[in-house]
C-alpha atoms as a PDB file:
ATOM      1  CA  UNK A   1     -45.438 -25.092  34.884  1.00  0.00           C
ATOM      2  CA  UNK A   2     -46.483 -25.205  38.398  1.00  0.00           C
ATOM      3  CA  UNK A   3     -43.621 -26.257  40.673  1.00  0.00           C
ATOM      4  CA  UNK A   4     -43.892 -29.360  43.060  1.00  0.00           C
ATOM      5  CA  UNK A   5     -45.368 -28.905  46.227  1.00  0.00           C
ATOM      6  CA  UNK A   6     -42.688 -29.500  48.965  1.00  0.00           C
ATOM      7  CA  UNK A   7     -43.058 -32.472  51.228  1.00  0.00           C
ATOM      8  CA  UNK A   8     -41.706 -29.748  54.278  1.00  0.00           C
ATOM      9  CA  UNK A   9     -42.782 -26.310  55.012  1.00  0.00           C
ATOM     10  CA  UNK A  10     -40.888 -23.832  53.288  1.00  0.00           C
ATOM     11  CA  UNK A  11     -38.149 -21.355  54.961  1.00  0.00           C
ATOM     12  CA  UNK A  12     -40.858 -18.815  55.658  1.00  0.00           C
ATOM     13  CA  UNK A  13     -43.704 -21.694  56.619  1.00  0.00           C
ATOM     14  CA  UNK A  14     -41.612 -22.732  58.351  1.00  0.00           C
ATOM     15  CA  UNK A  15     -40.583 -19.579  60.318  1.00  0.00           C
ATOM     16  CA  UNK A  16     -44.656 -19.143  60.821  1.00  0.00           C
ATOM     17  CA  UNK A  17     -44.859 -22.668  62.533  1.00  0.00           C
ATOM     18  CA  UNK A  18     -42.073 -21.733  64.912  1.00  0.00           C
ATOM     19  CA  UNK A  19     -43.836 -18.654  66.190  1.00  0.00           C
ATOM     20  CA  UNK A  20     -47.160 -20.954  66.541  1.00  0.00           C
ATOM     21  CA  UNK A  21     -45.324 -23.246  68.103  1.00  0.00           C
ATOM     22  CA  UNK A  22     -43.724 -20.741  70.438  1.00  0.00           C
ATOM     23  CA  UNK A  23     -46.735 -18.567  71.309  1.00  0.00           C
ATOM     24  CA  UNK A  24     -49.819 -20.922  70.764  1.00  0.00           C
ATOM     25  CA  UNK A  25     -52.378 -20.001  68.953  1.00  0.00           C
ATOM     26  CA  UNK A  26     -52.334 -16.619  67.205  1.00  0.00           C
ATOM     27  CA  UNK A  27     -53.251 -13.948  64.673  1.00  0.00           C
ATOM     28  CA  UNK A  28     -52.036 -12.872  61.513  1.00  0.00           C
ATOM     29  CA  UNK A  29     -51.529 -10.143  63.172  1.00  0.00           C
ATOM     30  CA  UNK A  30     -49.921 -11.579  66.070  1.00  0.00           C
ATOM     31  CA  UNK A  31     -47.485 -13.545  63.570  1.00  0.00           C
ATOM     32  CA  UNK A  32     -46.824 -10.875  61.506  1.00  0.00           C
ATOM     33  CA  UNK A  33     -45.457  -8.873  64.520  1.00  0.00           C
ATOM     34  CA  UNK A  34     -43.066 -12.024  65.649  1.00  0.00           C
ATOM     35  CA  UNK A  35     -41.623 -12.252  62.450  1.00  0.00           C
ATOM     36  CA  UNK A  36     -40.710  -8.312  62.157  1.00  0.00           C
ATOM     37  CA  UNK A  37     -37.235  -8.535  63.561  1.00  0.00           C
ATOM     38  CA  UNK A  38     -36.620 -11.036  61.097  1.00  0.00           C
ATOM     39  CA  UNK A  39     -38.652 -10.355  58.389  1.00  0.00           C
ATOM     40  CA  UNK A  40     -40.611  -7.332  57.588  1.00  0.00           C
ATOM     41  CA  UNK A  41     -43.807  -8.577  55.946  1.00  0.00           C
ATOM     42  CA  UNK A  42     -47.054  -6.953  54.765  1.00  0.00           C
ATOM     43  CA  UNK A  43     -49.671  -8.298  56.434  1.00  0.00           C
ATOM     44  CA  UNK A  44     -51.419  -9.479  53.380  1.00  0.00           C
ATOM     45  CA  UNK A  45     -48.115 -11.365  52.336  1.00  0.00           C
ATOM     46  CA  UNK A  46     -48.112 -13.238  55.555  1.00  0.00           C
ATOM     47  CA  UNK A  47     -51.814 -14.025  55.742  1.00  0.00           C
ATOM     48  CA  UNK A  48     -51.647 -15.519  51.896  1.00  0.00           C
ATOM     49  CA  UNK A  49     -49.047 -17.753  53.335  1.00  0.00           C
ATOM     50  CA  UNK A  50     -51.100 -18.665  56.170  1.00  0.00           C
ATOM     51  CA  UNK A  51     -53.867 -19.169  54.376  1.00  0.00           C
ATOM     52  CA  UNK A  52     -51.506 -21.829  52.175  1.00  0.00           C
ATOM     53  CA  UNK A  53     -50.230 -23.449  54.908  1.00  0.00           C
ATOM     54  CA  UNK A  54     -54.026 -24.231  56.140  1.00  0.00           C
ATOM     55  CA  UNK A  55     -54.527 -25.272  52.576  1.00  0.00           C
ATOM     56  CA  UNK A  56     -51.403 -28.005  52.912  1.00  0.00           C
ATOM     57  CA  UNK A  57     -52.545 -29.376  55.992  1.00  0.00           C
ATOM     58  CA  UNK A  58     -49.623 -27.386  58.166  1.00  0.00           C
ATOM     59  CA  UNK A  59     -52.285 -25.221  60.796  1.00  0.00           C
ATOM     60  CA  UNK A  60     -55.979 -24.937  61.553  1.00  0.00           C
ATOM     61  CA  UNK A  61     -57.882 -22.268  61.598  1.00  0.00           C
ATOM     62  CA  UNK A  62     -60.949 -21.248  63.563  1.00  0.00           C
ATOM     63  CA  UNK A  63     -63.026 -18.234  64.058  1.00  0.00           C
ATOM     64  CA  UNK A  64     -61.835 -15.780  66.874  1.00  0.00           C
ATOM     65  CA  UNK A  65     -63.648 -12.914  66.937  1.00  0.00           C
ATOM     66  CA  UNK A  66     -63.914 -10.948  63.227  1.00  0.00           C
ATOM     67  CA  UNK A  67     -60.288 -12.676  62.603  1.00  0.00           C
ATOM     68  CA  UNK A  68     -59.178 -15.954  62.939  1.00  0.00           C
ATOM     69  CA  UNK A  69     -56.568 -17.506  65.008  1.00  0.00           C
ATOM     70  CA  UNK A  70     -54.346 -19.723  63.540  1.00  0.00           C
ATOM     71  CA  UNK A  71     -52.702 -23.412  65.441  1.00  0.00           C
ATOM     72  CA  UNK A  72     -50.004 -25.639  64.284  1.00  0.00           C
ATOM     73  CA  UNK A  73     -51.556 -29.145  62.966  1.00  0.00           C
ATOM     74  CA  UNK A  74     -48.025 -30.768  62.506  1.00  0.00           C
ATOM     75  CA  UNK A  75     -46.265 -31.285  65.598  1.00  0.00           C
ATOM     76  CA  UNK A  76     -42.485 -29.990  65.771  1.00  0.00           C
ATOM     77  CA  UNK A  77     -40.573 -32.563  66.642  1.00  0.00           C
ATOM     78  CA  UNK A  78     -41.961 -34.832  64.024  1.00  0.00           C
ATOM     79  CA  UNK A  79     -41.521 -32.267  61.795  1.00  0.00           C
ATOM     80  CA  UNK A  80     -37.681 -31.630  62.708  1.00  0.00           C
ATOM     81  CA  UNK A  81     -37.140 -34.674  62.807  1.00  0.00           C
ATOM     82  CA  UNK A  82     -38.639 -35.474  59.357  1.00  0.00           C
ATOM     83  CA  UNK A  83     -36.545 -32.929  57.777  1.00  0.00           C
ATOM     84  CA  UNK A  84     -33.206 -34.092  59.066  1.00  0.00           C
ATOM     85  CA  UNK A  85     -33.809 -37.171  58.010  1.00  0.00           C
ATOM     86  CA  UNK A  86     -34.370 -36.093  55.263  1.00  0.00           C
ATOM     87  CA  UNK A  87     -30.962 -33.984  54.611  1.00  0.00           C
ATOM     88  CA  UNK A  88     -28.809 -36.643  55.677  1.00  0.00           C
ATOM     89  CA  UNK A  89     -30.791 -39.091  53.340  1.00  0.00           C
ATOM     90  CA  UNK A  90     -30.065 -36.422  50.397  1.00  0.00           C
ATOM     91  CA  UNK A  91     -26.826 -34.824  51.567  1.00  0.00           C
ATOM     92  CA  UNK A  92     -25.039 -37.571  53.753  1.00  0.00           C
ATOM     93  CA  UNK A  93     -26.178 -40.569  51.713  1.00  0.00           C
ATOM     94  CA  UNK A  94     -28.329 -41.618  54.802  1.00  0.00           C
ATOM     95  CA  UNK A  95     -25.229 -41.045  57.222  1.00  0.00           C
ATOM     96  CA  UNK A  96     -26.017 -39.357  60.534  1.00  0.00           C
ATOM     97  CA  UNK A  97     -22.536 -39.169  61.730  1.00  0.00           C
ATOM     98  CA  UNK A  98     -21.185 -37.236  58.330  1.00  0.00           C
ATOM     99  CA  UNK A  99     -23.487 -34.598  59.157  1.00  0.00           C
ATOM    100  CA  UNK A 100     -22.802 -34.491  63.159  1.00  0.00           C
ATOM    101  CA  UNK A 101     -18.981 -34.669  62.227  1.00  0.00           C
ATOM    102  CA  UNK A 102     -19.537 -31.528  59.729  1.00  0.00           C
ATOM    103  CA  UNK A 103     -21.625 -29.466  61.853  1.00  0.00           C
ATOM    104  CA  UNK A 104     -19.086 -30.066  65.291  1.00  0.00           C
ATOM    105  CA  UNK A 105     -16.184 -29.282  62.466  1.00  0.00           C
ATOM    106  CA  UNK A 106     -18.280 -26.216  61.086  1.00  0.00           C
ATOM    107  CA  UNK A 107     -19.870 -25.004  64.234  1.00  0.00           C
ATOM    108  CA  UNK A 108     -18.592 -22.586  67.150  1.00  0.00           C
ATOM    109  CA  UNK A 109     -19.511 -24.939  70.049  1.00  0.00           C
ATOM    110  CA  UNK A 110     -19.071 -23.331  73.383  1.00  0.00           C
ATOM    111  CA  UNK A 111     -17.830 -25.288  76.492  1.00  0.00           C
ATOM    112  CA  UNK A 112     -21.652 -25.889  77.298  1.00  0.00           C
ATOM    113  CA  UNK A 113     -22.679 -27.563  73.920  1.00  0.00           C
ATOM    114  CA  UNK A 114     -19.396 -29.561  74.164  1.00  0.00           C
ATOM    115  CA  UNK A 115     -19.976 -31.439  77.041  1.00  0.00           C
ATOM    116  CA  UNK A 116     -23.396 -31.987  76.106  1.00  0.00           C
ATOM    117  CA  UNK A 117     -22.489 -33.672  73.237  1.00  0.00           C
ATOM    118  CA  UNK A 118     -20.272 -35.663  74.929  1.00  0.00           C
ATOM    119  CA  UNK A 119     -22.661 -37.108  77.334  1.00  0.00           C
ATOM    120  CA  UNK A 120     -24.875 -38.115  74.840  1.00  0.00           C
ATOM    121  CA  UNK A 121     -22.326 -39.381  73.194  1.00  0.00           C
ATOM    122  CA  UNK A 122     -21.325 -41.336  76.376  1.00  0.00           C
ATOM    123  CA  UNK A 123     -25.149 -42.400  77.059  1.00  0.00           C
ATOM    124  CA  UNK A 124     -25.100 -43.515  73.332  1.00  0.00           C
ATOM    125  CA  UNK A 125     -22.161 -45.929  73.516  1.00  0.00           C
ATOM    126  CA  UNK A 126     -23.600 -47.291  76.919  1.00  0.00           C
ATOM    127  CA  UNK A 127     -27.209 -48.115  75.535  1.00  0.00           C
ATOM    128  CA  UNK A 128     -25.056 -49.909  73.070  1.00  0.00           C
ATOM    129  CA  UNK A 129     -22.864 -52.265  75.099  1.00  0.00           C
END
């Protein structure tokens, strides 16, 4: 039995869209070589992928040569943004703030992040009153 397709890219689409969306347009070639230090992958593995991901909709490709370059179709931040919504609607029962209050428990924030996160939670509570 065929499994589901995913309504998100998958870990390594996912990877792929980050480098498009990073560099611009590119290569298999080109995206093959990004993803090295991370993931050593034939380049036949990584253009069957690619080739996928044009299939779902997730980048465009057009003629560049005797290759083809490849673009993102799906913007990131919608994209991000779609799949944290959807973890804390799985995970958190639809609650933002149980996953913020597990990642600042779980993560190593440095003094940077901290007061970051304290602005916004600052500009937060004054868009509020």
């Amino acid at each position: 039995m065929a499994r589901p397709i995913s309504k998100h890219p998958t870990e390594l689409e996912l990877e792929i869209l980050k480098v498009l969306w990073r560099q611009g347009p590119a290569s298999v070639r080109q995206v093959r070589d990004a993803l090295v230090p991370f993931r050593d992958l034939a380049y036949t593995s990584v253009m069957t992928i690619m080739t996928i991901m044009t299939e779902k909709g997730y980048v465009q490709r057009s003629k560049l040569g005797s290759g083809y370059a490849y673009r993102p179709r799906i913007q990131q931040q919608s994209t991000l943004r779609r799949m944290t919504r959807d973890l804390v609607d799985r995970a958190y029962d639809g609650s933002a703030a149980a996953l913020m209050l597990q990642l600042i428990e779980t993560a190593d924030l440095d003094a940077d992040e901290l007061k970051r996160l304290r602005e916004l939670i600052d500009r937060k509570e004054e868009e509020q009153s």
